[in-house]
Protein backbone atom coordinates (compact mmCIF):
# COMPACT_ATOMS: atom_id res chain seq x y z
CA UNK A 1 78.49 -1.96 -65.46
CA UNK A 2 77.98 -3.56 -68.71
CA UNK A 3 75.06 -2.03 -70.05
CA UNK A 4 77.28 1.53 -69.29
CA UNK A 5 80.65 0.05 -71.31
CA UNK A 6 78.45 -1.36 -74.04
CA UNK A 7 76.71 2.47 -74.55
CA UNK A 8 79.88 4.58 -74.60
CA UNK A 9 81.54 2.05 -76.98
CA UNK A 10 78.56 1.51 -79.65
CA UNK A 11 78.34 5.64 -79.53
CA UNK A 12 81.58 5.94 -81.10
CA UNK A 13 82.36 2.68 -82.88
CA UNK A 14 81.59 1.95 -86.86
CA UNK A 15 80.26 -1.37 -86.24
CA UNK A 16 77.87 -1.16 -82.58
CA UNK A 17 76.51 -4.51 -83.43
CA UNK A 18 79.77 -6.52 -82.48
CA UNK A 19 80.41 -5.10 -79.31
CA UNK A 20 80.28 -7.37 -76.37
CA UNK A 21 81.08 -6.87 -72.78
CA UNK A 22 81.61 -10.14 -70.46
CA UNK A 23 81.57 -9.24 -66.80
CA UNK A 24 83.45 -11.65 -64.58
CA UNK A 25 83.20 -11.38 -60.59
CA UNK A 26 86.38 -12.29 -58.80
CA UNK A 27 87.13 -11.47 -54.89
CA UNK A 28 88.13 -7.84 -54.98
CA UNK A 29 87.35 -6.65 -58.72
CA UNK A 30 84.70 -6.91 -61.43
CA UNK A 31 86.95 -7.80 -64.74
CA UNK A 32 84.89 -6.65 -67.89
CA UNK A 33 86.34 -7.68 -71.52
CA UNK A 34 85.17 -5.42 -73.62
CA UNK A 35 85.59 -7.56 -77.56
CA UNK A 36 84.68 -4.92 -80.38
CA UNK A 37 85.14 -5.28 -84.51
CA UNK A 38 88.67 -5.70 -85.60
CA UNK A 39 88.29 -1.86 -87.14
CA UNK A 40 86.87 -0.51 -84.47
CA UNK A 41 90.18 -1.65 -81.93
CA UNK A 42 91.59 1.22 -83.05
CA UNK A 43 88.75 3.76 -82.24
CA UNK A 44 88.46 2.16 -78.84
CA UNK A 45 91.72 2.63 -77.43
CA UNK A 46 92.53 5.56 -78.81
CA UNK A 47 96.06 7.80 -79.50
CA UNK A 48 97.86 6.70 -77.18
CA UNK A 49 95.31 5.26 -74.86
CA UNK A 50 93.72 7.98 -74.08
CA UNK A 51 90.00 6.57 -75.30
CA UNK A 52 90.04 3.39 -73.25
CA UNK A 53 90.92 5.56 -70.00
CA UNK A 54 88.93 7.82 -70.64
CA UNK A 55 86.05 4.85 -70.04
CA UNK A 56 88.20 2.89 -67.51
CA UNK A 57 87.45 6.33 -66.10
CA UNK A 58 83.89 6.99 -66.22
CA UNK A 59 82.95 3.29 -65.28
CA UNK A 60 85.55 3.94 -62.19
CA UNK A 61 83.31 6.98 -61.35
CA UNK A 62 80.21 4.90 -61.35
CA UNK A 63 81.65 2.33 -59.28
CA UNK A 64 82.58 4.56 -56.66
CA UNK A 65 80.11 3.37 -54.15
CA UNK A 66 80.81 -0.12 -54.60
CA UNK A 67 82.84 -2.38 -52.73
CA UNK A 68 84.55 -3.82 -55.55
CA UNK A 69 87.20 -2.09 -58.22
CA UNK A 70 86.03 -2.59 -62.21
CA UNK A 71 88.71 -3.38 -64.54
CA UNK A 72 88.00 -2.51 -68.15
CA UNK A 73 90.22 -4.66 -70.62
CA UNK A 74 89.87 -4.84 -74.02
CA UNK A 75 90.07 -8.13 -75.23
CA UNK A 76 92.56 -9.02 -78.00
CA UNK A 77 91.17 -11.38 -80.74
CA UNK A 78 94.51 -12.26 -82.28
C-alpha cells in the first residue's frame, strides 16, 4: 500500500520529495501515516476532506481482497 499512497500524493503535492508513508501492521488493520510538507497539508486533505477520502478510498479499493482494513491518517507535525 505504500508505494500506491506515496504516488497519488507526490502527483498532486508542490513539494513530492517530503512525502513519506510509514506502514504499521497491527491485528486487524494496516495503519499508514502519510507525513507531507507543511504547504502541502492543505492540498492533501482537501475542502472539507474530500481529498484525503478520496485516497482513504482508492487504497480501500485495492485492499479489497485482503484480510486486513488500511487506515490512511495523515500525520500532524505540530
Amino acid at each position: 500500500m505504500k508505494p500506491l499512497i506515496e504516488t497519488i500524493v507526490k502527483a498532486f503535492v508542490d513539494h513530492p520529495e517530503a512525502v513519506a508513508v510509514e506502514c504499521r501492521e497491527g491485528e486487524a488493520a494496516l495503519l499508514c501515516e502519510l507525513s507531507v510538507h507543511d504547504d502541502d497539508i492543505g492540498k492533501v486533505i482537501g475542502k472539507h476532506g474530500r481529498t484525503i477520502q478520496a485516497i482513504r478510498t482508492v487504497v480501500a479499493a485495492a485492499a479489497a481482497g485482503a484480510s486486513k482494513r488500511v487506515i490512511v491518517q495523515v500525520k500532524d507535525k505540530g
